[in-house]
N, C-alpha and C. Protein backbone atom coordinates (compact mmCIF):
# COMPACT_ATOMS: atom_id res chain seq x y z
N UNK A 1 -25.66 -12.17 16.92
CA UNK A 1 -25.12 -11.11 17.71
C UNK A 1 -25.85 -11.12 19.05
N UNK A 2 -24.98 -10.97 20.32
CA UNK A 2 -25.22 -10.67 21.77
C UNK A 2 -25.22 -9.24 22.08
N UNK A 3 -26.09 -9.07 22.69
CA UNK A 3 -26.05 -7.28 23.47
C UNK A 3 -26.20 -7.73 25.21
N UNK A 4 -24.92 -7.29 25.98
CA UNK A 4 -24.55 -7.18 27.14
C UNK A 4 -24.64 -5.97 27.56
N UNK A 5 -25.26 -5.73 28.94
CA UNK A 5 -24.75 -5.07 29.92
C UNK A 5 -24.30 -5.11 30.63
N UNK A 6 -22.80 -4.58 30.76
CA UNK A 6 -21.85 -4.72 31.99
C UNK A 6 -22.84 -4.22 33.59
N UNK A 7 -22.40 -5.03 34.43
CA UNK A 7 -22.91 -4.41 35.98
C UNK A 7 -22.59 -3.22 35.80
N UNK A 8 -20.61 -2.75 35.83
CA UNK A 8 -20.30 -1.30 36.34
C UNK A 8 -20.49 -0.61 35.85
N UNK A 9 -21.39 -0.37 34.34
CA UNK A 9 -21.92 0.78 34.23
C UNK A 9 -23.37 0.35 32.57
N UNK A 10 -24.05 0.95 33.21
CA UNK A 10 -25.35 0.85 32.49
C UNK A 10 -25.61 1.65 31.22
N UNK A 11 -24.79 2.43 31.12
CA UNK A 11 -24.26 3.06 30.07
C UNK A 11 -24.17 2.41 28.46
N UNK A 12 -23.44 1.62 28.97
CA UNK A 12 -22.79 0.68 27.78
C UNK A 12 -23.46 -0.43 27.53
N UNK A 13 -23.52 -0.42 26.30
CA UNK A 13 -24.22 -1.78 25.69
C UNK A 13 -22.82 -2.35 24.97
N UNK A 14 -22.66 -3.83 25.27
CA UNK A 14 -21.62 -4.31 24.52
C UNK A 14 -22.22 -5.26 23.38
N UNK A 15 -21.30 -5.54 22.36
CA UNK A 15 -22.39 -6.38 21.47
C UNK A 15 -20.75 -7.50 21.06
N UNK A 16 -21.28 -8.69 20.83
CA UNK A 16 -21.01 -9.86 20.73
C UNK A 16 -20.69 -10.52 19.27
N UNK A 17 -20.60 -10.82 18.61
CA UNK A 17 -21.11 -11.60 17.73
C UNK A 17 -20.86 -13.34 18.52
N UNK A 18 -22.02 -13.91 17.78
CA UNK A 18 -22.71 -15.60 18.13
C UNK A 18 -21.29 -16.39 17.22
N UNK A 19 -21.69 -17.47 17.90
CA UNK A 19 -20.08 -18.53 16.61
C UNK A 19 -21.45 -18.19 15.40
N UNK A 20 -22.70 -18.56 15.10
CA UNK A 20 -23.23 -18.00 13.81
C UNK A 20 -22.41 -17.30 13.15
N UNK A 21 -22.83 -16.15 14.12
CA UNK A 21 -22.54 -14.66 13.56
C UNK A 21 -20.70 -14.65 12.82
N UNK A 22 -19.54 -15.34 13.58
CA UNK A 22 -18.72 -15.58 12.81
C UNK A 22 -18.66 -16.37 11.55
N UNK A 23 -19.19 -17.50 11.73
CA UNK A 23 -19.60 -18.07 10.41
C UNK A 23 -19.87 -17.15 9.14
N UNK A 24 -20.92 -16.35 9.44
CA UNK A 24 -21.07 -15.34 8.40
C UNK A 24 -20.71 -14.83 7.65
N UNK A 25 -19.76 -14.05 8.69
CA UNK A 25 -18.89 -13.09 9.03
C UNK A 25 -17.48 -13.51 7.66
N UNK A 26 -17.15 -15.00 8.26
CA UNK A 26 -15.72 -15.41 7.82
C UNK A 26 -16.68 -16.00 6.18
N UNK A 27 -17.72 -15.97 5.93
CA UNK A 27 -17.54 -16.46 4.15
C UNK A 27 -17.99 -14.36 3.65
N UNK A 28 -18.93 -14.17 4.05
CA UNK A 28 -18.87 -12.08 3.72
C UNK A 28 -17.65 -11.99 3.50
N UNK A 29 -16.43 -12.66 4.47
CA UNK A 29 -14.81 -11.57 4.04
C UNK A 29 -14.55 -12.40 2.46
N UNK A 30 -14.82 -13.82 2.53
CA UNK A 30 -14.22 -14.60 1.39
C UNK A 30 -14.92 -13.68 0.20
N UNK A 31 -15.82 -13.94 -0.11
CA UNK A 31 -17.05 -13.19 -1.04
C UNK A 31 -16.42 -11.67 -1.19
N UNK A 32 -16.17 -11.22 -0.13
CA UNK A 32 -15.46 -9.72 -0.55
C UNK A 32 -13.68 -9.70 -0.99
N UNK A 33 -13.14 -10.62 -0.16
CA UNK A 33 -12.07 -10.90 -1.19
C UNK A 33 -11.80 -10.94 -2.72
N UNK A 34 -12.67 -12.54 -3.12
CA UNK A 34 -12.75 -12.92 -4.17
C UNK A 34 -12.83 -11.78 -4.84
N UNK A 35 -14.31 -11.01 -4.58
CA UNK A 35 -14.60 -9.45 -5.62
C UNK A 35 -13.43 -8.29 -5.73
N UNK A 36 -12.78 -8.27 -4.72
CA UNK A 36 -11.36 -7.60 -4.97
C UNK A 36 -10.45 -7.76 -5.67
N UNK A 37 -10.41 -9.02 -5.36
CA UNK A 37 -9.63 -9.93 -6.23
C UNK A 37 -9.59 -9.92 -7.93
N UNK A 38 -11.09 -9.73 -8.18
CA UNK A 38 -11.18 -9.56 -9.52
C UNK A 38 -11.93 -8.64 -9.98
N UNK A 39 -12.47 -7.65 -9.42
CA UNK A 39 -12.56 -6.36 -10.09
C UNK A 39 -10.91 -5.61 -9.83
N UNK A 40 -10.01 -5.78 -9.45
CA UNK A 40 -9.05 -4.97 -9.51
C UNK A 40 -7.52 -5.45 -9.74
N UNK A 41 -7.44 -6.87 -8.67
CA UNK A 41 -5.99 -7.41 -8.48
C UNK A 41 -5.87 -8.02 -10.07
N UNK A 42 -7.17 -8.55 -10.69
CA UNK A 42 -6.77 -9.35 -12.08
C UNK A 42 -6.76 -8.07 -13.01
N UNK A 43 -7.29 -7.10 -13.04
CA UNK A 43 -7.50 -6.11 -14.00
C UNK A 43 -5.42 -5.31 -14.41
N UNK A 44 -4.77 -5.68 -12.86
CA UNK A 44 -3.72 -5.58 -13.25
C UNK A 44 -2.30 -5.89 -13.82
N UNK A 45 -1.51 -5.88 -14.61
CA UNK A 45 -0.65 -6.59 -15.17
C UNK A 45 0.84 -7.02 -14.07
N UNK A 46 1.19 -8.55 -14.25
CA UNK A 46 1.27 -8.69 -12.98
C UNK A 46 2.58 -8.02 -13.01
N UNK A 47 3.83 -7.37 -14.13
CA UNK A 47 4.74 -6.70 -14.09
C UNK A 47 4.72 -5.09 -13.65
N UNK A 48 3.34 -4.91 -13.04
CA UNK A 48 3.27 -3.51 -12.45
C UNK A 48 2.84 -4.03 -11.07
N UNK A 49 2.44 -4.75 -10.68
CA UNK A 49 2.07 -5.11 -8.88
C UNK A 49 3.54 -4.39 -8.04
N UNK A 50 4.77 -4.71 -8.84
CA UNK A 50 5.66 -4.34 -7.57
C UNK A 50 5.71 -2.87 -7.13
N UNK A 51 5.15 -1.86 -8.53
CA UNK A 51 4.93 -0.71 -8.09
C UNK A 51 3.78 0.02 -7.35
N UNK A 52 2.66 -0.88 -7.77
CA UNK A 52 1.43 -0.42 -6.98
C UNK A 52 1.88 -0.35 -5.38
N UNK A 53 2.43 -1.90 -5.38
CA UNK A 53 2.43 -2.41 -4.16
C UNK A 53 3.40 -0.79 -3.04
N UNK A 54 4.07 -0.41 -3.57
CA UNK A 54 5.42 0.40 -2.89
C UNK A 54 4.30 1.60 -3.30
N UNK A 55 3.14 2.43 -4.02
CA UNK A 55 2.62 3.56 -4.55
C UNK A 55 1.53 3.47 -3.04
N UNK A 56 1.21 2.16 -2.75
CA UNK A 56 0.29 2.21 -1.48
C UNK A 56 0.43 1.87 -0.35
N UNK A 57 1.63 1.44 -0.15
CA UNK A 57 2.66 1.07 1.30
C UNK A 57 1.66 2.18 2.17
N UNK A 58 2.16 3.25 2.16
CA UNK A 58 1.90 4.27 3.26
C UNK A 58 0.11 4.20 3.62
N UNK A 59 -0.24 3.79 2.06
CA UNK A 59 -1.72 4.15 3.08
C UNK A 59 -2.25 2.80 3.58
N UNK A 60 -1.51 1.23 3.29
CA UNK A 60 -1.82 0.30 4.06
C UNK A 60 -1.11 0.60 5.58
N UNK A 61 -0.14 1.24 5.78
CA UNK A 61 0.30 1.73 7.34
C UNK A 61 -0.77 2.30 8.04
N UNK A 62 -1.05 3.66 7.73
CA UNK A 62 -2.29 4.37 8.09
C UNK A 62 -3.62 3.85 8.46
N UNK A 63 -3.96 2.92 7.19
CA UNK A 63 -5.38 1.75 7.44
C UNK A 63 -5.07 1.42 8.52
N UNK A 64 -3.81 0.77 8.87
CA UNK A 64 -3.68 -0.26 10.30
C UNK A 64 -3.88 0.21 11.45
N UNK A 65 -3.69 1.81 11.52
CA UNK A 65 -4.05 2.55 12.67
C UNK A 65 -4.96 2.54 13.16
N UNK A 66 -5.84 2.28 11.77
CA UNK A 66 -7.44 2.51 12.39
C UNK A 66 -8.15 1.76 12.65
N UNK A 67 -7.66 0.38 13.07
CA UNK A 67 -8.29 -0.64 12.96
C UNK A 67 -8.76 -0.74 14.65
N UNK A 68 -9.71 -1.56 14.96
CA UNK A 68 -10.11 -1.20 15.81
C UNK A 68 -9.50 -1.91 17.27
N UNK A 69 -9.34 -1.11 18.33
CA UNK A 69 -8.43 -1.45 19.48
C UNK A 69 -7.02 -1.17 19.24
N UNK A 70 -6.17 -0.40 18.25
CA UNK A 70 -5.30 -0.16 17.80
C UNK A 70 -4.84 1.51 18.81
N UNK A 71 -3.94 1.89 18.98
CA UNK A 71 -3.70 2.70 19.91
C UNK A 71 -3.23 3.80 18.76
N UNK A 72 -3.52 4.96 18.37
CA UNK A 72 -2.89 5.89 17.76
C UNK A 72 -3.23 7.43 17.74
N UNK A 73 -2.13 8.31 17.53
CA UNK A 73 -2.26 9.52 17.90
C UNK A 73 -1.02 10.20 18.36
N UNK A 74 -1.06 11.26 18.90
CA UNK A 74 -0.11 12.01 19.69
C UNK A 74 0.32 11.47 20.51
C-alpha cells in the first residue's frame, strides 16, 4: 500500500494499493470465496438454489449500491 498527498489539498491522504498489495488482495478474495462456497453454497440442496437465489435478489441490488464509487440516494 501507497499513501499520497495530492498538491490541491493537504487534507487528504490517498492510499494505493502496490501490484503486491493486489496479489494479496486477488488470492484473500479466492480463500474467501472458496469458504463461502462451502460453509453455505454446498450446505444447500441444489433443487432449492432457484429460490434462495429470487429470496435475495433485492438485497444483492442494495449491496451494489454500496459499493464503493457507486452513486446512490435521493
Amino acid at each position: 500500500m501507497t499513501r499520497v498527498r495530492p498538491e490541491g489539498d493537504r487534507r487528504v491522504l490517498l492510499v494505493e494499493l502496490t501490484p503486491t498489495g493486489r496479489e494479496r488482495l486477488g488470492a484473500a478474495r479466492a480463500i474467501h470465496r472458496d469458504g463461502i462456497a462451502h460453509d453455505f453454497g454446498d450446505q444447500i440442496p441444489r433443487t432449492q438454489l432457484p429460490a434462495l437465489v429470487d429470496a435475495i435478489a433485492g438485497v444483492r441490488t442494495h449491496a451494489r449500491s454500496l459499493r464503493p464509487g457507486s452513486v446512490s440516494g435521493p
